[in-house]
C-alpha atoms as a PDB file:
ATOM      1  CA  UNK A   1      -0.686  -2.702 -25.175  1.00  0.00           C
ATOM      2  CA  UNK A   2      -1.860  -6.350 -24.514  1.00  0.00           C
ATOM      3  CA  UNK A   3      -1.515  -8.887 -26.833  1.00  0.00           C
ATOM      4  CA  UNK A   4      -5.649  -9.121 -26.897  1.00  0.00           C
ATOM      5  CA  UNK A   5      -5.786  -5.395 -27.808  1.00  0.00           C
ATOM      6  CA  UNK A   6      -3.321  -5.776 -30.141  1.00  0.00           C
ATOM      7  CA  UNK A   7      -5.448  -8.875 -31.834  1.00  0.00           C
ATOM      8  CA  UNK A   8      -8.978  -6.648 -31.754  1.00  0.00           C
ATOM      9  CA  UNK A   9      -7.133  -3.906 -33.232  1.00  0.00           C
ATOM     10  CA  UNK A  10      -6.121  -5.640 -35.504  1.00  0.00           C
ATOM     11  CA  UNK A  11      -9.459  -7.154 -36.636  1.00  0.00           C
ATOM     12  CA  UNK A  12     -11.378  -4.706 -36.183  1.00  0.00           C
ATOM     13  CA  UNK A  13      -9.335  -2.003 -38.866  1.00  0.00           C
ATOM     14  CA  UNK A  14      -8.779  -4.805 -41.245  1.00  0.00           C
ATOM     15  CA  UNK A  15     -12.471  -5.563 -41.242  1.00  0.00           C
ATOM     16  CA  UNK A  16     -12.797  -1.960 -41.707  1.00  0.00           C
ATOM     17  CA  UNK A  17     -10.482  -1.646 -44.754  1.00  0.00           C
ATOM     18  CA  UNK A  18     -11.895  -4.749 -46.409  1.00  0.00           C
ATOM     19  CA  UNK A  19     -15.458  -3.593 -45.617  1.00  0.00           C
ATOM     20  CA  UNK A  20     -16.505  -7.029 -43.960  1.00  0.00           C
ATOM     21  CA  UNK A  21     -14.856  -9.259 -41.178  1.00  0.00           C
ATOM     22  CA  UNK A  22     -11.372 -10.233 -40.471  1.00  0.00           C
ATOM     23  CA  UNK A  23      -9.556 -12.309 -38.222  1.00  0.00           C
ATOM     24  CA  UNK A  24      -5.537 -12.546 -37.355  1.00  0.00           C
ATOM     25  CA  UNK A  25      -3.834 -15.576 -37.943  1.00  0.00           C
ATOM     26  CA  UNK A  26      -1.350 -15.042 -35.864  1.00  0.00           C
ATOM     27  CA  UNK A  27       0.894 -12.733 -33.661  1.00  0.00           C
ATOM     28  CA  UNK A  28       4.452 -12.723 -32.842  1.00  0.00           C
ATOM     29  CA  UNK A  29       5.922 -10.479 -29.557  1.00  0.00           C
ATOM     30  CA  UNK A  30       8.962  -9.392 -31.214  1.00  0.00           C
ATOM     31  CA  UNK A  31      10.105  -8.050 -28.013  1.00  0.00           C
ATOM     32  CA  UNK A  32       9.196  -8.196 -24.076  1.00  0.00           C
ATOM     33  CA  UNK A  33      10.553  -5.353 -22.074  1.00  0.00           C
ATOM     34  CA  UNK A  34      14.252  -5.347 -23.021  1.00  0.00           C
ATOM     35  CA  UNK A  35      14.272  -8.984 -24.018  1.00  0.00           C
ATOM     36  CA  UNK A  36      13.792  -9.029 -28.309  1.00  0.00           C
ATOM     37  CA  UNK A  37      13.015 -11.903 -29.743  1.00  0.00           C
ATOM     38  CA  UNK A  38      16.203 -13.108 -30.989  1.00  0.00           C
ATOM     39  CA  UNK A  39      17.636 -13.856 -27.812  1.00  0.00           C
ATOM     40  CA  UNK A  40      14.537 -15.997 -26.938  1.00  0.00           C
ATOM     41  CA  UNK A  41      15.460 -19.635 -26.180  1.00  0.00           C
ATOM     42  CA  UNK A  42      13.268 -22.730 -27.513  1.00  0.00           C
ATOM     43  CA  UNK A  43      11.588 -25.004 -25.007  1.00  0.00           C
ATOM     44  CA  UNK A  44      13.705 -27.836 -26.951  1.00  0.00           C
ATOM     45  CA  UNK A  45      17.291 -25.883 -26.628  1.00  0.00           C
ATOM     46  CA  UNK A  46      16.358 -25.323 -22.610  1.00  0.00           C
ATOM     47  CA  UNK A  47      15.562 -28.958 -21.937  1.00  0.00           C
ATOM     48  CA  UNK A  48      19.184 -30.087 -23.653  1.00  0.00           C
ATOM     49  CA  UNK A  49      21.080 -27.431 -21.145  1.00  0.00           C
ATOM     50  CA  UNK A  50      19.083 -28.822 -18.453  1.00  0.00           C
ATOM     51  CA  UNK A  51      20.349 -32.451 -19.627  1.00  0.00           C
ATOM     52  CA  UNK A  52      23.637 -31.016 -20.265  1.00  0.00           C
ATOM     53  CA  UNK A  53      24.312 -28.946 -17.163  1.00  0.00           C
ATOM     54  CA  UNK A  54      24.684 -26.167 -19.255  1.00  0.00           C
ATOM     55  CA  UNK A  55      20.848 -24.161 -18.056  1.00  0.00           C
ATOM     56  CA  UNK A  56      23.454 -21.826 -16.822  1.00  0.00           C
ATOM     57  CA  UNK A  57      24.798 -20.109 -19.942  1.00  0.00           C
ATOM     58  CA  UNK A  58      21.286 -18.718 -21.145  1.00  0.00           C
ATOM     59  CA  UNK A  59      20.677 -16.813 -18.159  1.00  0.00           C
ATOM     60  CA  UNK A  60      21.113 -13.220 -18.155  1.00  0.00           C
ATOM     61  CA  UNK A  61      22.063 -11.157 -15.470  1.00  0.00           C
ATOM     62  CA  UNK A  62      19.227 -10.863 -12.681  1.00  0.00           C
ATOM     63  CA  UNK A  63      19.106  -6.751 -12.658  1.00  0.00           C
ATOM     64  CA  UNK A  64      19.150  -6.613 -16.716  1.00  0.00           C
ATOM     65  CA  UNK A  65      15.028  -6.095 -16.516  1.00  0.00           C
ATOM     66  CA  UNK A  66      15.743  -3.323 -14.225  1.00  0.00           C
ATOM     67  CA  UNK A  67      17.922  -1.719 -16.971  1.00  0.00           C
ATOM     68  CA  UNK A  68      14.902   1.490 -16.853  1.00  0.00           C
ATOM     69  CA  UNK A  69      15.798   2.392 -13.550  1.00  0.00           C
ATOM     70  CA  UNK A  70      18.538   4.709 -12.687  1.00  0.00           C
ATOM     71  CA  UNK A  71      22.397   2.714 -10.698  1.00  0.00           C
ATOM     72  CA  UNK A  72      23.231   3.998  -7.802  1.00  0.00           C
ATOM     73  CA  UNK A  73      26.861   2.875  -6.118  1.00  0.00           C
ATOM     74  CA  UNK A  74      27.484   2.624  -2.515  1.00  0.00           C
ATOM     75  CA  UNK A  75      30.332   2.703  -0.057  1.00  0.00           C
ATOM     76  CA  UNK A  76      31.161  -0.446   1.821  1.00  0.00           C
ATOM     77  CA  UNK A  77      29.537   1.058   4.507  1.00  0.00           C
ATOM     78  CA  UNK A  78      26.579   1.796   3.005  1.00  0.00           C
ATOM     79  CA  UNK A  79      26.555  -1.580   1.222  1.00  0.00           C
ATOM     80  CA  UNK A  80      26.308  -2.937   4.802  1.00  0.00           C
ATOM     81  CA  UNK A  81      23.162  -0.720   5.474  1.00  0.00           C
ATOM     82  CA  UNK A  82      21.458  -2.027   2.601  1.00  0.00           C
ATOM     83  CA  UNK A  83      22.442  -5.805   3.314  1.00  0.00           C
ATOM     84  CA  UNK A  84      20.666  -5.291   6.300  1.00  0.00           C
ATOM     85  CA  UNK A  85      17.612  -3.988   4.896  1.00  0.00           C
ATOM     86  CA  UNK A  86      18.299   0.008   6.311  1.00  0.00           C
ATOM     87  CA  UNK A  87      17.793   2.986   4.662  1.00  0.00           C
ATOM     88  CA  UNK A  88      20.272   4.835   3.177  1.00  0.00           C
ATOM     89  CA  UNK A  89      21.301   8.634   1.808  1.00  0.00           C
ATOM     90  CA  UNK A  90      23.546   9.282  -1.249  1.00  0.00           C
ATOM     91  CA  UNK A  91      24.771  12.204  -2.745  1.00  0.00           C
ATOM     92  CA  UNK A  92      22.185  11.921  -6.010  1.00  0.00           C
ATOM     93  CA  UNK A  93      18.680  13.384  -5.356  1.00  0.00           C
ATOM     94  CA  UNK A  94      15.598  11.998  -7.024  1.00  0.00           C
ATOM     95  CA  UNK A  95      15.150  15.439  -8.433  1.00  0.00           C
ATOM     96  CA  UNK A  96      17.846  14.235 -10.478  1.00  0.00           C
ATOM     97  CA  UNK A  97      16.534  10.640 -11.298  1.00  0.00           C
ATOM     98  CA  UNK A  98      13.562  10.447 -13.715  1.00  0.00           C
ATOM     99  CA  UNK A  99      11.595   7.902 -11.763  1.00  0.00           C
ATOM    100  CA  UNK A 100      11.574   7.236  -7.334  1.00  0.00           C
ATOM    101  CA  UNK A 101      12.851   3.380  -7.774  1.00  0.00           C
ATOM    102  CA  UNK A 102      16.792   2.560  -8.106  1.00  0.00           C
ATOM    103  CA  UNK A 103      19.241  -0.331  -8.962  1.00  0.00           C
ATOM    104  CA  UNK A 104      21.684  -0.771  -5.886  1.00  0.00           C
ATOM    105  CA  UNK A 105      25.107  -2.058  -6.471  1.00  0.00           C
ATOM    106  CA  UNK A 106      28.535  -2.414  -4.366  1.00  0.00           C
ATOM    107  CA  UNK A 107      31.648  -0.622  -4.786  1.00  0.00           C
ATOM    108  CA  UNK A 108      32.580  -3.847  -6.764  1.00  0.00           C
ATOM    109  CA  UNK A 109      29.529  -3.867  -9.293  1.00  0.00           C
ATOM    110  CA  UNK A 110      27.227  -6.586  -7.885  1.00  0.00           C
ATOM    111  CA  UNK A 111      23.902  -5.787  -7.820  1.00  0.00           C
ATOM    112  CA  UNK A 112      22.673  -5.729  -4.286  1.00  0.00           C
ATOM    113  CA  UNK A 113      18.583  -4.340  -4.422  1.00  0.00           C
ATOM    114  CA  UNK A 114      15.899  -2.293  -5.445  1.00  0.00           C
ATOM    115  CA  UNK A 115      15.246   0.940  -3.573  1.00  0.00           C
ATOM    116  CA  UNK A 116      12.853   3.427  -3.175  1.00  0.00           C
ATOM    117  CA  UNK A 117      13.079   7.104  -2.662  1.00  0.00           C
ATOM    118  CA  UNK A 118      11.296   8.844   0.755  1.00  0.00           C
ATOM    119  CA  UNK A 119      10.320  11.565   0.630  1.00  0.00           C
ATOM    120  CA  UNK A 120       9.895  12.204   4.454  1.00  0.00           C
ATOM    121  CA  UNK A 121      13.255  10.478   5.280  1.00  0.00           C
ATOM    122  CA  UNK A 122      14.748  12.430   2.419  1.00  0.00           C
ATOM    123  CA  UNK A 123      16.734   8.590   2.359  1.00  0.00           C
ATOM    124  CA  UNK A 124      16.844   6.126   0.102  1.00  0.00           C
ATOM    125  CA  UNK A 125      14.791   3.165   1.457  1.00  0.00           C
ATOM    126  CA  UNK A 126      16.042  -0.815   0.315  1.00  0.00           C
ATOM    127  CA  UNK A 127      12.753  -2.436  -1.432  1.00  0.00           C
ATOM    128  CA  UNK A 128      13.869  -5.774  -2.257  1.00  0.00           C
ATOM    129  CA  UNK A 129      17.366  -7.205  -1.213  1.00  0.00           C
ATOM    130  CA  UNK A 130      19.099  -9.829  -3.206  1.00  0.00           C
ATOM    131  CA  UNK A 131      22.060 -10.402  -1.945  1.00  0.00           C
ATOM    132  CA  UNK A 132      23.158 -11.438   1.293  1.00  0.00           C
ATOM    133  CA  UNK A 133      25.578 -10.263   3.992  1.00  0.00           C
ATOM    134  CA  UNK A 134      29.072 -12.065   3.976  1.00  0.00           C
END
């Protein structure tokens, strides 16, 4: 729901409770996707790792929002397929996956891209590629 529905709601069934208007004060996201609140950073604690050098140590890994999406591992030769932007099969059908999108990684864990199932090709089809060929 979006933060504006959420504040209407929220109005609107006070209001109704209290029998007269209502407004919300405020509104805290306690969570955005799988980030909760408590690992949020302050604008203040950013700019003194950006002085520091240290921006690096509050970044999480890259493919952490894709966490809903099933992991699917790939030979080295498929890796290579995928580096290169080419579709690709794998043993797993989507049948078996609850959604048509997938996190690709290398036989060594790095994430490589997002794919797509087709249908047609009965492959698995490289979306978005984020690494690059070595």
């Amino acid at each position: 729901m979006q933060q504006r529905n959420v504040y209407s709601l929220a109005r609107v069934r006070s209001g109704e409770r209290l029998g007269c208007g209502a407004h919300l004060g405020g509104l805290i996201r306690t969570r955005s996707g799988p980030f909760p609140l408590e690992e949020s950073v302050t604008l203040e604690l950013l700019e003194n790792a950006v002085t520091e050098g240290t921006v690096h140590t509050l970044l999480c890994a890259s493919d952490r929002v894709l966490n809903q999406y099933p992991a699917i591992t790939l030979t080295a030769e498929q890796t290579q397929q995928v580096l290169h932007g080419n579709a690709f099969q794998v043993q797993i059908e989507p049948a078996q996956l609850p959604l048509s999108l997938a996190r690709i990684y290398d036989n060594e864990g790095r994430f490589l891209a997002i794919a797509s199932w087709d249908e047609e090709q009965s492959r698995w089809q490289p979306r978005k590629v984020f690494a690059t060929p070595s």
